[in-house]
PDB file of N, CA and C in Angstrom:
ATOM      1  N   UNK A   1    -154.477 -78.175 157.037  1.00  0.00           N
ATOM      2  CA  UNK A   1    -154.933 -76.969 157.693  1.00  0.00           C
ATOM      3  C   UNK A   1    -155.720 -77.343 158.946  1.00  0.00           C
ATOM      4  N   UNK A   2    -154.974 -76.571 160.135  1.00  0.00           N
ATOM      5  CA  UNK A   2    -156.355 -77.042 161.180  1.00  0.00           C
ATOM      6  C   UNK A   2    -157.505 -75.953 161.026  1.00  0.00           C
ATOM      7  N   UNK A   3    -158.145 -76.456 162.139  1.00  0.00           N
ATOM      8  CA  UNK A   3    -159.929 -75.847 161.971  1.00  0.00           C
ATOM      9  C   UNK A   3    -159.416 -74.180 162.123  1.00  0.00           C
ATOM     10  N   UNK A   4    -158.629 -73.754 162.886  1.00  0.00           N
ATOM     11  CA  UNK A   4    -158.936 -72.261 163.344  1.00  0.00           C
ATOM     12  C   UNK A   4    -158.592 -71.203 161.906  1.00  0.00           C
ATOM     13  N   UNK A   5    -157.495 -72.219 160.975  1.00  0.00           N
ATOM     14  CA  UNK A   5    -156.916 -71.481 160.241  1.00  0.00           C
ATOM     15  C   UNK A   5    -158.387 -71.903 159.078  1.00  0.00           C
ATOM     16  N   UNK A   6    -159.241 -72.713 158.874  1.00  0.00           N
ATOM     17  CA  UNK A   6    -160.242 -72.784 157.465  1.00  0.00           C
ATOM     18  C   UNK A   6    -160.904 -71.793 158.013  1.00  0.00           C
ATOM     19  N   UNK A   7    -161.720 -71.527 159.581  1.00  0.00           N
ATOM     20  CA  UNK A   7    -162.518 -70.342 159.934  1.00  0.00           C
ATOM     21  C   UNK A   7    -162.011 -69.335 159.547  1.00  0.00           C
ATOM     22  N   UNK A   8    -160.593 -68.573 159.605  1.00  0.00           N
ATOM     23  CA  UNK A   8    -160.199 -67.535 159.525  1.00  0.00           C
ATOM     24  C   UNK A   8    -160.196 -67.189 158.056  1.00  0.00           C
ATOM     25  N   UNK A   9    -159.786 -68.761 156.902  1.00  0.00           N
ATOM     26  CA  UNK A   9    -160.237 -68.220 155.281  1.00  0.00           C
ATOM     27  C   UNK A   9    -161.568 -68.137 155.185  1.00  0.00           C
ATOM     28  N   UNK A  10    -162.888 -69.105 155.643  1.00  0.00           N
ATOM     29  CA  UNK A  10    -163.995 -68.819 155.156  1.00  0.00           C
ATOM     30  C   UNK A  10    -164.266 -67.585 155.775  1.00  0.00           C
ATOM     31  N   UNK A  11    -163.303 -66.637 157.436  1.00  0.00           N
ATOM     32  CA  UNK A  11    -164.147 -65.403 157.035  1.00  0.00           C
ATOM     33  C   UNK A  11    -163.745 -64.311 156.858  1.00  0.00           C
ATOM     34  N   UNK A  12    -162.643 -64.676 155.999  1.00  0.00           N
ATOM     35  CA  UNK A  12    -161.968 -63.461 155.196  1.00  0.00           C
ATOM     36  C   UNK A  12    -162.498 -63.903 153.806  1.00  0.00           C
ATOM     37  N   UNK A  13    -162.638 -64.748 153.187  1.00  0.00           N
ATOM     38  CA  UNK A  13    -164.017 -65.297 152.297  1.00  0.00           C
ATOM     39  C   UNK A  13    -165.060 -64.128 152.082  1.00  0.00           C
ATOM     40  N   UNK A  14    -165.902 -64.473 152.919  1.00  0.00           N
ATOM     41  CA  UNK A  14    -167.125 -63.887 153.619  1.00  0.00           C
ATOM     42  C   UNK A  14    -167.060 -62.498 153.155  1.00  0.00           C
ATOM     43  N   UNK A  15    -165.903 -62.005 153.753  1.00  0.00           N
ATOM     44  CA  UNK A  15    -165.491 -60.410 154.284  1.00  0.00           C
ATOM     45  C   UNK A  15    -165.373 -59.976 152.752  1.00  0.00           C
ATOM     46  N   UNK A  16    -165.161 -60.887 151.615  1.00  0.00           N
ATOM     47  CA  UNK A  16    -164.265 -60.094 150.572  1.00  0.00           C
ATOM     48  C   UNK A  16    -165.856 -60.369 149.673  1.00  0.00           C
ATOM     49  N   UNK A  17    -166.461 -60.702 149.662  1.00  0.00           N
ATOM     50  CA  UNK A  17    -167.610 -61.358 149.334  1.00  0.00           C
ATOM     51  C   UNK A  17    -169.230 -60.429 149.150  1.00  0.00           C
ATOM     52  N   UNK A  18    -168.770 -60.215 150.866  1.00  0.00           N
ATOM     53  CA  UNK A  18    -169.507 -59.080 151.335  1.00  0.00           C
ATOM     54  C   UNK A  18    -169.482 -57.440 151.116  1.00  0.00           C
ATOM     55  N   UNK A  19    -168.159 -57.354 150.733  1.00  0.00           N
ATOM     56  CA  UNK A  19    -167.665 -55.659 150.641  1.00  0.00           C
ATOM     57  C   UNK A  19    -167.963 -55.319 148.930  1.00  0.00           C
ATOM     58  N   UNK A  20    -168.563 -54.094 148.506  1.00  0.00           N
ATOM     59  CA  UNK A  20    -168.961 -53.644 147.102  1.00  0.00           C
ATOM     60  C   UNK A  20    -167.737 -53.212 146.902  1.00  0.00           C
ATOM     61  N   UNK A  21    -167.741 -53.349 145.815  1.00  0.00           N
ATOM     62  CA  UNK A  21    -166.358 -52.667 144.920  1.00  0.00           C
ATOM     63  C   UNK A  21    -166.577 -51.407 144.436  1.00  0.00           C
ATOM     64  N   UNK A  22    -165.713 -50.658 144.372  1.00  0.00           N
ATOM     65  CA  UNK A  22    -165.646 -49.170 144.684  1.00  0.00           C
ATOM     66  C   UNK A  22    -165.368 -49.058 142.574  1.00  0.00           C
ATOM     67  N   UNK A  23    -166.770 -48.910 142.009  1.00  0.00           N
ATOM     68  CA  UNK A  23    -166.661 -48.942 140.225  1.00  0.00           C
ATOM     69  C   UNK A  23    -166.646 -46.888 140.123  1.00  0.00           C
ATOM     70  N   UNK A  24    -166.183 -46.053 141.177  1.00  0.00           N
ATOM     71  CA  UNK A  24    -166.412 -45.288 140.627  1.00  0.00           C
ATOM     72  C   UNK A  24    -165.223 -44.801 139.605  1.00  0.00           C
ATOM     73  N   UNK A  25    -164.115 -45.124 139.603  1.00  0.00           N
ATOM     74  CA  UNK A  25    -163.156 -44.650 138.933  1.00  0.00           C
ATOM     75  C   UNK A  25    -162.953 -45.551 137.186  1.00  0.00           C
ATOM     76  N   UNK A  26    -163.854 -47.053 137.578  1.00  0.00           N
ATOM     77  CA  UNK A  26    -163.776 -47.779 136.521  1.00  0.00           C
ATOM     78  C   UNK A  26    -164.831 -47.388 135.406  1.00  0.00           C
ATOM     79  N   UNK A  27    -165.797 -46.662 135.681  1.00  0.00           N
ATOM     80  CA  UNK A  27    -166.590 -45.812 134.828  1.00  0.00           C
ATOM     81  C   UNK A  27    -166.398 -44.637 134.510  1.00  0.00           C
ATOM     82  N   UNK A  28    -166.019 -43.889 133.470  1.00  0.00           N
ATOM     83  CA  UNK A  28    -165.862 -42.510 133.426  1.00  0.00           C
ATOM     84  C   UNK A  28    -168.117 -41.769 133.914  1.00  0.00           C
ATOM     85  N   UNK A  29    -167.465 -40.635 133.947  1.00  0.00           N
ATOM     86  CA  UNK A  29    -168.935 -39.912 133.779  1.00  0.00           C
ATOM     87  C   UNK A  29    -169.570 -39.747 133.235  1.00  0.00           C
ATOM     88  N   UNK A  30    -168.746 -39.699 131.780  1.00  0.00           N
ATOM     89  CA  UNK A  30    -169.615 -39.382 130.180  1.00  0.00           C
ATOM     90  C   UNK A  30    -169.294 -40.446 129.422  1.00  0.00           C
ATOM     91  N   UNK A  31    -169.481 -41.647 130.135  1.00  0.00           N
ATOM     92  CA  UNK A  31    -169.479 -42.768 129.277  1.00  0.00           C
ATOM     93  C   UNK A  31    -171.250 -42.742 128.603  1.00  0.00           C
ATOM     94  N   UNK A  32    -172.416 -43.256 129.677  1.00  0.00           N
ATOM     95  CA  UNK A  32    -173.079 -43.114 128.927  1.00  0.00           C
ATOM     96  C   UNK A  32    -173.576 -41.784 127.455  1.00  0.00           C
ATOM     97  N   UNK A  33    -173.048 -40.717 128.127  1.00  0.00           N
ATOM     98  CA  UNK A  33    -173.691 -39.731 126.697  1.00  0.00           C
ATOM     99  C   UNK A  33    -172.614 -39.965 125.910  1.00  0.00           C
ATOM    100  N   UNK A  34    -171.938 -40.439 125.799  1.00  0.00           N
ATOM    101  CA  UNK A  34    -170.632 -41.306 124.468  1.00  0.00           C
ATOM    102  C   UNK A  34    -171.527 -42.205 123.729  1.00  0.00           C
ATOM    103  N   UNK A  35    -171.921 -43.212 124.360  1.00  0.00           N
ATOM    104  CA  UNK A  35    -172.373 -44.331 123.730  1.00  0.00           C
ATOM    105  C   UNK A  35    -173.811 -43.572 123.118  1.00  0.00           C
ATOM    106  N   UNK A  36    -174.689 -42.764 123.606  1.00  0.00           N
ATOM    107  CA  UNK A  36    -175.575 -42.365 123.154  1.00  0.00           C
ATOM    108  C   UNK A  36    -175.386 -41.090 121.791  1.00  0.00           C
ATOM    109  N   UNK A  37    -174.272 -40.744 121.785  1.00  0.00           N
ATOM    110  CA  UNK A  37    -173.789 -40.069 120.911  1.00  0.00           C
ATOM    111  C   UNK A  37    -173.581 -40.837 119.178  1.00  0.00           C
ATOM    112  N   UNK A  38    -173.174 -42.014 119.827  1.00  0.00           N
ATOM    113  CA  UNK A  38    -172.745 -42.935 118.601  1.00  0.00           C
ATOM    114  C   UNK A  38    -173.731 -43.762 117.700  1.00  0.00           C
ATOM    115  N   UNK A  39    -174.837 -43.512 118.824  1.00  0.00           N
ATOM    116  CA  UNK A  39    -176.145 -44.356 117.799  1.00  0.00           C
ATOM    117  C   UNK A  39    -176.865 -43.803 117.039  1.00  0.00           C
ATOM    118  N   UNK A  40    -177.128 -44.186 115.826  1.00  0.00           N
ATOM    119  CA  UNK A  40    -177.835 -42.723 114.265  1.00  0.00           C
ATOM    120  C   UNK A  40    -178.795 -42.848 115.272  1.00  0.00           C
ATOM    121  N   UNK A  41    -179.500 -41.575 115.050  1.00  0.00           N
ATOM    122  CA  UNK A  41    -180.966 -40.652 115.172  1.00  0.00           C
ATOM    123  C   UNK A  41    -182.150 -41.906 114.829  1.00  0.00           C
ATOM    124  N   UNK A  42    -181.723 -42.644 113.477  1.00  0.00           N
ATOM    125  CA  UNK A  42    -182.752 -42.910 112.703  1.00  0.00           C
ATOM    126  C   UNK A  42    -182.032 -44.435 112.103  1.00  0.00           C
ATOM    127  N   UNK A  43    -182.812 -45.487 112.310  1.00  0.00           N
ATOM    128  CA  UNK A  43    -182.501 -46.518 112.365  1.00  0.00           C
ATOM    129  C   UNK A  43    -182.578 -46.881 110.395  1.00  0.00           C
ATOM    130  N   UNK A  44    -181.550 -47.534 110.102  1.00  0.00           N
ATOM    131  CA  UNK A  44    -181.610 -47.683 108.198  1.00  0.00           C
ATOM    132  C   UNK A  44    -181.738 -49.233 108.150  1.00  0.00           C
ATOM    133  N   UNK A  45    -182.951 -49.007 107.389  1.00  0.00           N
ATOM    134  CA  UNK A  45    -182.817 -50.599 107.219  1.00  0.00           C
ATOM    135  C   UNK A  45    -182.661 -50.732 105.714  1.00  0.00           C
ATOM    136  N   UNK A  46    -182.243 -51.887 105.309  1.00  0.00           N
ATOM    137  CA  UNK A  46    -181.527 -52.364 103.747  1.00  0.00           C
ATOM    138  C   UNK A  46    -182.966 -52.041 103.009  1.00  0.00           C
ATOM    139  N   UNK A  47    -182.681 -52.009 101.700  1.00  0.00           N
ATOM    140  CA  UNK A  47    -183.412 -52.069 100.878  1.00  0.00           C
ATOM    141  C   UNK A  47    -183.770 -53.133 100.125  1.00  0.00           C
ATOM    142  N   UNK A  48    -184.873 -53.788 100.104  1.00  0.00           N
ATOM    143  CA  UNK A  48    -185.365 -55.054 100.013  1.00  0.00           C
ATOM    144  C   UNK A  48    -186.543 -55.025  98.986  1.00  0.00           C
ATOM    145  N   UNK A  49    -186.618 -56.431  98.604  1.00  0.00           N
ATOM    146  CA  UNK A  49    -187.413 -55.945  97.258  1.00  0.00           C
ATOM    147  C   UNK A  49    -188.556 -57.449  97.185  1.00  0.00           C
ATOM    148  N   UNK A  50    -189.616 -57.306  97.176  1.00  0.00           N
ATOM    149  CA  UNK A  50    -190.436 -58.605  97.705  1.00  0.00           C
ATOM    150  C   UNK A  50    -190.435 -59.559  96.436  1.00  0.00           C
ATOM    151  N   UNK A  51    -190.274 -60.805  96.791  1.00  0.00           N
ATOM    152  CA  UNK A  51    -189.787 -61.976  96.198  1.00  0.00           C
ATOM    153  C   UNK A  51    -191.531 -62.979  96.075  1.00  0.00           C
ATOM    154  N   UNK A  52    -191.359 -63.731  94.595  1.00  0.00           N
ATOM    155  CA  UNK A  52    -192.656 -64.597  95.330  1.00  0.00           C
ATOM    156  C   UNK A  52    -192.346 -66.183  95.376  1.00  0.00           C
ATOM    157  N   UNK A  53    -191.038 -66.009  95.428  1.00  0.00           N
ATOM    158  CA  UNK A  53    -190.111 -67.794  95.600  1.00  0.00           C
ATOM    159  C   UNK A  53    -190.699 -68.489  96.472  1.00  0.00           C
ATOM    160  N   UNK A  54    -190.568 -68.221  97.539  1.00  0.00           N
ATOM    161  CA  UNK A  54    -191.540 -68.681  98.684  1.00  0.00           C
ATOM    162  C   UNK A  54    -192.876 -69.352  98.354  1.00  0.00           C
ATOM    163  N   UNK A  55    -193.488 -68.782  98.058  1.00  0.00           N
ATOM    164  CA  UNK A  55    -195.421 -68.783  97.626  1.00  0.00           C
ATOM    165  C   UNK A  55    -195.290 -69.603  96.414  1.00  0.00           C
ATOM    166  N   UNK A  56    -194.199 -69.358  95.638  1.00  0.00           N
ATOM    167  CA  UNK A  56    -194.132 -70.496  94.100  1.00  0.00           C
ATOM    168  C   UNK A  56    -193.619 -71.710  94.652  1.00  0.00           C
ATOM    169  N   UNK A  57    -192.941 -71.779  95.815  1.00  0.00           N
ATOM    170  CA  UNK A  57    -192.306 -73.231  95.994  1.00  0.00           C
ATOM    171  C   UNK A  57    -193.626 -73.750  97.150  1.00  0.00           C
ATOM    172  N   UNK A  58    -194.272 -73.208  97.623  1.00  0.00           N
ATOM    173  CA  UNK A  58    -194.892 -73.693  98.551  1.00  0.00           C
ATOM    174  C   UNK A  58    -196.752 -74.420  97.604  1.00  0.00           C
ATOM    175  N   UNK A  59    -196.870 -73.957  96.365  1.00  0.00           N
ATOM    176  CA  UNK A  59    -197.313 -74.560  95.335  1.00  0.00           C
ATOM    177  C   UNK A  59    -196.594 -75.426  94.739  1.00  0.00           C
ATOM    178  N   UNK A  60    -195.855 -75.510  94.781  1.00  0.00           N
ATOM    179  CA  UNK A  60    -195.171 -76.766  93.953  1.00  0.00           C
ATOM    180  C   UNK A  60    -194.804 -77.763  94.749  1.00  0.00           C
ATOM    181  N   UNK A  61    -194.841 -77.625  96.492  1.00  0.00           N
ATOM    182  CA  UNK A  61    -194.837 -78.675  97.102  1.00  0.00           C
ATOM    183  C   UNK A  61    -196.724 -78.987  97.422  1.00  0.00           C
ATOM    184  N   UNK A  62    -197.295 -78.231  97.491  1.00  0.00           N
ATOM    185  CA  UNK A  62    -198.685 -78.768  97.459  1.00  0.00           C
ATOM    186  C   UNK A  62    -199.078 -79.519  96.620  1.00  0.00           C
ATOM    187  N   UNK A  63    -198.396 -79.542  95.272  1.00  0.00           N
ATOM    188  CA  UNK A  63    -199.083 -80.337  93.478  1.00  0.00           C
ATOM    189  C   UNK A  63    -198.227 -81.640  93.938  1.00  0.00           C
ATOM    190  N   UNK A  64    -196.609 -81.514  94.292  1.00  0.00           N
ATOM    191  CA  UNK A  64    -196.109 -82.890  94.682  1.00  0.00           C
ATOM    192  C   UNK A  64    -196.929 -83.833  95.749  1.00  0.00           C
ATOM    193  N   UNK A  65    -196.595 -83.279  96.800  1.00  0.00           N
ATOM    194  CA  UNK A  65    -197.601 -83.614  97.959  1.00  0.00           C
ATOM    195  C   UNK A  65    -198.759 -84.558  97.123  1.00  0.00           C
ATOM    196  N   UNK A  66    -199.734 -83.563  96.549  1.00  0.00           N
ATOM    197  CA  UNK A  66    -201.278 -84.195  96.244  1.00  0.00           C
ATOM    198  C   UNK A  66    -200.662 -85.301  95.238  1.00  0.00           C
ATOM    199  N   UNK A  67    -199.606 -85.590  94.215  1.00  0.00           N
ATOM    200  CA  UNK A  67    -198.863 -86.340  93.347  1.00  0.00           C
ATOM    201  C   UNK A  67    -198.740 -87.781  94.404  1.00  0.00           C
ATOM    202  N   UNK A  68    -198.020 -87.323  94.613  1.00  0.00           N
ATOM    203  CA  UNK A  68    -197.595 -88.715  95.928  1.00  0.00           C
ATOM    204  C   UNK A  68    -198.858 -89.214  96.625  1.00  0.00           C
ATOM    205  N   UNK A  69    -199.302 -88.521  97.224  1.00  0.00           N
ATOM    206  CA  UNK A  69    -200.940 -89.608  97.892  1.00  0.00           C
ATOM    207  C   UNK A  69    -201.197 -90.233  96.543  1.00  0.00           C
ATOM    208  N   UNK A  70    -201.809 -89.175  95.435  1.00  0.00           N
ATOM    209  CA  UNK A  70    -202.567 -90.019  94.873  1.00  0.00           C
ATOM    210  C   UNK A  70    -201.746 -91.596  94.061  1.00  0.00           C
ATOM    211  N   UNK A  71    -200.470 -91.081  94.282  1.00  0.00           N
ATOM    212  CA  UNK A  71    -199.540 -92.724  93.684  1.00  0.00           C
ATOM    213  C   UNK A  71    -199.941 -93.406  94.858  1.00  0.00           C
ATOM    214  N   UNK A  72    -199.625 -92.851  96.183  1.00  0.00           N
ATOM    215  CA  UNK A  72    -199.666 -93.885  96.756  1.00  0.00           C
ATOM    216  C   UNK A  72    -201.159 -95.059  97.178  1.00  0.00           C
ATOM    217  N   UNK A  73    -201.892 -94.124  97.012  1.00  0.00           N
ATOM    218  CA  UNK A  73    -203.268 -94.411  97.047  1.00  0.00           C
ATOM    219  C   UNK A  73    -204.089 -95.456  96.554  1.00  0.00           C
ATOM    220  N   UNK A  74    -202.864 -95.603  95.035  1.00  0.00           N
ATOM    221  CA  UNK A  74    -203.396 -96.939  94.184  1.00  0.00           C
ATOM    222  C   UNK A  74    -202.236 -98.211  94.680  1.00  0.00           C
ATOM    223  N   UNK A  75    -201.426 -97.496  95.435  1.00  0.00           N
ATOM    224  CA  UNK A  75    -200.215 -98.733  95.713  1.00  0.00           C
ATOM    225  C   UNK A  75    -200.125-100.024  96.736  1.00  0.00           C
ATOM    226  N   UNK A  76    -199.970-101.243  96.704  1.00  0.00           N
ATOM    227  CA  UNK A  76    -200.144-101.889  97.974  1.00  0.00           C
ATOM    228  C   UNK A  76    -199.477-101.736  98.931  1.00  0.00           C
ATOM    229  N   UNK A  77    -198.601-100.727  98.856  1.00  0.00           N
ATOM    230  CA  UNK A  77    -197.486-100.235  99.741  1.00  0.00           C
ATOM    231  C   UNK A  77    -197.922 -99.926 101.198  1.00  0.00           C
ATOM    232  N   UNK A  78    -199.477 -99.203 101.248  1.00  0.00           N
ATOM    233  CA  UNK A  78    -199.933 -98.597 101.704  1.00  0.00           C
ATOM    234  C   UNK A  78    -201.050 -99.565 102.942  1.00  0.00           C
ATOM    235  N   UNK A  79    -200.417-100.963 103.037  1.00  0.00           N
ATOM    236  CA  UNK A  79    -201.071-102.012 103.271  1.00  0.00           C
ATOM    237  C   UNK A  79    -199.504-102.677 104.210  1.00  0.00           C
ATOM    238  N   UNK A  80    -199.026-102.025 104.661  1.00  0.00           N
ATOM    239  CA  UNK A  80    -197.867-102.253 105.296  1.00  0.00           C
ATOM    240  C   UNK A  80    -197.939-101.018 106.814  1.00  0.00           C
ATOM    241  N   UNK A  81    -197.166-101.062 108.014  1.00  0.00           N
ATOM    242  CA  UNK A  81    -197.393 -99.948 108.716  1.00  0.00           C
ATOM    243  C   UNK A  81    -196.418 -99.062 108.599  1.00  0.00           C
ATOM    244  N   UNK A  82    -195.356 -98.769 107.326  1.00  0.00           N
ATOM    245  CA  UNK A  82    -194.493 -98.099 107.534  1.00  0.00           C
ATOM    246  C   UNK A  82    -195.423 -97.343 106.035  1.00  0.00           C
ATOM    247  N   UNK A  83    -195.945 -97.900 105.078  1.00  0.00           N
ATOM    248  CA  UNK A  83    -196.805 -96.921 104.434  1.00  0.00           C
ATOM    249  C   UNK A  83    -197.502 -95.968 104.812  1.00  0.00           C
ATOM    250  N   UNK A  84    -198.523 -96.819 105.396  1.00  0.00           N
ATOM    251  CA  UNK A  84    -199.787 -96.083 106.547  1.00  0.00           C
ATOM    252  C   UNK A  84    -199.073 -95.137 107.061  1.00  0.00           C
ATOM    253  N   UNK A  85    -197.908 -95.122 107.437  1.00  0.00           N
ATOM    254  CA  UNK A  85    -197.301 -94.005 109.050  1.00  0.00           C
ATOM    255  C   UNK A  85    -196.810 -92.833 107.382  1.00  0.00           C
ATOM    256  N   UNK A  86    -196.314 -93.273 106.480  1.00  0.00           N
ATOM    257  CA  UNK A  86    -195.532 -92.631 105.144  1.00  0.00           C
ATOM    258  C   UNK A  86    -196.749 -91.414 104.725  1.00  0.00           C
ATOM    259  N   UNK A  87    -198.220 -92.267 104.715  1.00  0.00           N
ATOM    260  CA  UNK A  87    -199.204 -91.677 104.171  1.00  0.00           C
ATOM    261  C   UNK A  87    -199.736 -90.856 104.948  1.00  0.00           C
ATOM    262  N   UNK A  88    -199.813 -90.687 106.001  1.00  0.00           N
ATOM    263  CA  UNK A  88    -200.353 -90.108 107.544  1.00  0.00           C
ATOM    264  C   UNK A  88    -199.298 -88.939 107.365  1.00  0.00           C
ATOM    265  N   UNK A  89    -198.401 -89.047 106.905  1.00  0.00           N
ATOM    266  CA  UNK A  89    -197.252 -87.802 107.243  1.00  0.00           C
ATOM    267  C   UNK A  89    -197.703 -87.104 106.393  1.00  0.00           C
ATOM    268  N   UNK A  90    -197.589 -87.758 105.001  1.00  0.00           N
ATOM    269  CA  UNK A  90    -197.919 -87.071 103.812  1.00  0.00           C
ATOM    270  C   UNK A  90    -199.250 -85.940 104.246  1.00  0.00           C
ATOM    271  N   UNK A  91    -200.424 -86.452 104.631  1.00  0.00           N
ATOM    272  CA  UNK A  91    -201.678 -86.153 104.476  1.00  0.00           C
ATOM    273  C   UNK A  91    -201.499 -84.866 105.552  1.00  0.00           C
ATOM    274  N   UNK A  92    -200.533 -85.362 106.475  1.00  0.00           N
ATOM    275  CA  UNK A  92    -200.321 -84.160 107.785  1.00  0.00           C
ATOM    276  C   UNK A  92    -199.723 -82.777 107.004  1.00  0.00           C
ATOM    277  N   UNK A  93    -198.807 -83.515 106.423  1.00  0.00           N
ATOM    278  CA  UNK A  93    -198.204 -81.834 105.735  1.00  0.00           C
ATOM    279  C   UNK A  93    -198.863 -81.114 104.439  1.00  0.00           C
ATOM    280  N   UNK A  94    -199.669 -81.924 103.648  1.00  0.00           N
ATOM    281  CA  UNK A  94    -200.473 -81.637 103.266  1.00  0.00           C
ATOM    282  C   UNK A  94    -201.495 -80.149 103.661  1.00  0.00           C
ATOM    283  N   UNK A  95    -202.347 -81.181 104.943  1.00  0.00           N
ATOM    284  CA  UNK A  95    -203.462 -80.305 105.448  1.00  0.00           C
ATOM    285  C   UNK A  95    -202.660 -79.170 106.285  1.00  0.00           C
ATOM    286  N   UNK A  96    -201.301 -78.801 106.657  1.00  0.00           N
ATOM    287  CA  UNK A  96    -201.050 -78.064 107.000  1.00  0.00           C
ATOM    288  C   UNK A  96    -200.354 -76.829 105.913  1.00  0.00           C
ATOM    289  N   UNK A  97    -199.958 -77.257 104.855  1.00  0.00           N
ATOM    290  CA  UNK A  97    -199.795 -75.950 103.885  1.00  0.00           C
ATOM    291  C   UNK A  97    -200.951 -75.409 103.585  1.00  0.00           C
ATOM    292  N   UNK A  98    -202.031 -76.542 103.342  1.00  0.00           N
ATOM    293  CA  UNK A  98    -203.530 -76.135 103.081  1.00  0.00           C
ATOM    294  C   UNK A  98    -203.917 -74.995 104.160  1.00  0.00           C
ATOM    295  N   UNK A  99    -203.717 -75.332 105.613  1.00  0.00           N
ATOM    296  CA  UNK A  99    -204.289 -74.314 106.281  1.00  0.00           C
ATOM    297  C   UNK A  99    -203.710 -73.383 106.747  1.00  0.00           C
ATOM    298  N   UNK A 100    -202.113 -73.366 106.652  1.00  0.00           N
ATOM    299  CA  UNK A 100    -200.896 -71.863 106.249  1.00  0.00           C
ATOM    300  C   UNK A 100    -201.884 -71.262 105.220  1.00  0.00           C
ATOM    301  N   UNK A 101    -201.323 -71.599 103.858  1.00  0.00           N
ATOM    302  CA  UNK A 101    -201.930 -70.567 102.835  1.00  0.00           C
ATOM    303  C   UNK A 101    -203.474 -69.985 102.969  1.00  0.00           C
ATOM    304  N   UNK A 102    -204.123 -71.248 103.897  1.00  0.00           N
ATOM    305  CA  UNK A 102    -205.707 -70.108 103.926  1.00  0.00           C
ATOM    306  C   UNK A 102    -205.713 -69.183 104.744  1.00  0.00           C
ATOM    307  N   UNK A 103    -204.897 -69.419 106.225  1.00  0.00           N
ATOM    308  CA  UNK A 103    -204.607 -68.207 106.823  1.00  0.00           C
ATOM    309  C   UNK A 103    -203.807 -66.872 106.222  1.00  0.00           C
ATOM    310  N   UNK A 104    -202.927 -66.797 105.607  1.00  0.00           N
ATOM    311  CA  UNK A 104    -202.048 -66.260 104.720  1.00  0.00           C
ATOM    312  C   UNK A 104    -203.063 -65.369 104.076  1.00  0.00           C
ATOM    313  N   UNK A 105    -203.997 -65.895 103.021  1.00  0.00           N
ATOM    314  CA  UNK A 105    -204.636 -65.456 102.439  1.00  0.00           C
ATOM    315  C   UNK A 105    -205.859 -64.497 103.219  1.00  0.00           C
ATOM    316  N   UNK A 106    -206.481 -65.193 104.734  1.00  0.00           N
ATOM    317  CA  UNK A 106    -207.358 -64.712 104.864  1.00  0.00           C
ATOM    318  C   UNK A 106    -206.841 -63.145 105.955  1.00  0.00           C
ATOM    319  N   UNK A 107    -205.529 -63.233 106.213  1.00  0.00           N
ATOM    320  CA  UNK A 107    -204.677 -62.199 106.823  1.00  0.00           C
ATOM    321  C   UNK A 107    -204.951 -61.211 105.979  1.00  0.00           C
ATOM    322  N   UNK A 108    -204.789 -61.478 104.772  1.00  0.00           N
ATOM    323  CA  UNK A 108    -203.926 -60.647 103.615  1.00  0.00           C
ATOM    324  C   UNK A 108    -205.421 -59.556 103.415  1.00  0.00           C
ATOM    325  N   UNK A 109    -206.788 -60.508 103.117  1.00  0.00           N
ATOM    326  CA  UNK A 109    -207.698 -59.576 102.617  1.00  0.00           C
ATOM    327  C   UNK A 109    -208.190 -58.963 104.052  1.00  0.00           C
TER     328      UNK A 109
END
């Protein structure tokens, strides 16, 4: 392509680029009060029934949790740096269910 003919695509480019497209025929008129027609009045939500699985498993990982330090606690395992980093995790998730459930609790009252 010589130069005169790329000017003449970049500015018919340009031109097609620049011009709005004419959406009035691609929208009807009563599209929106259609769609607003179709949505209930009143939003339904399922019927749900409160569970305490959650709160029972999140005790039973706190009793494991405190289980495991205290094994590990007597172990020489813990005299290595992949213990230390083992026990540090432990103690992290630990003190963080500890301070979920006190928030939890102190939400609640």
């Amino acid at each position: 392509m010589n130069p005169f003919e790329v000017q003449a695509l970049d500015a018919q480019i340009q031109r097609e680029l620049e011009r709005m497209p004419d959406l009035s025929g691609a929208i009807p008129a009563d599209f929106a009060a259609r769609v607003a027609a179709k949505v209930p009045a009143k939003r339904v939500s399922p019927a749900t029934t409160a569970t305490h699985y959650g709160s029972r498993l999140v005790w039973v990982s706190l009793v494991v949790l405190s289980i495991l330090l205290i094994v590990l606690a007597g172990e020489s395992f813990v005299h290595s740096t992949i213990g230390i980093a083992i026990e540090w995790t432990l103690c992290a998730q630990f003190l963080a269910i500890v301070i979920w459930l006190g928030t939890r609790r102190w939400r609640s009252s």
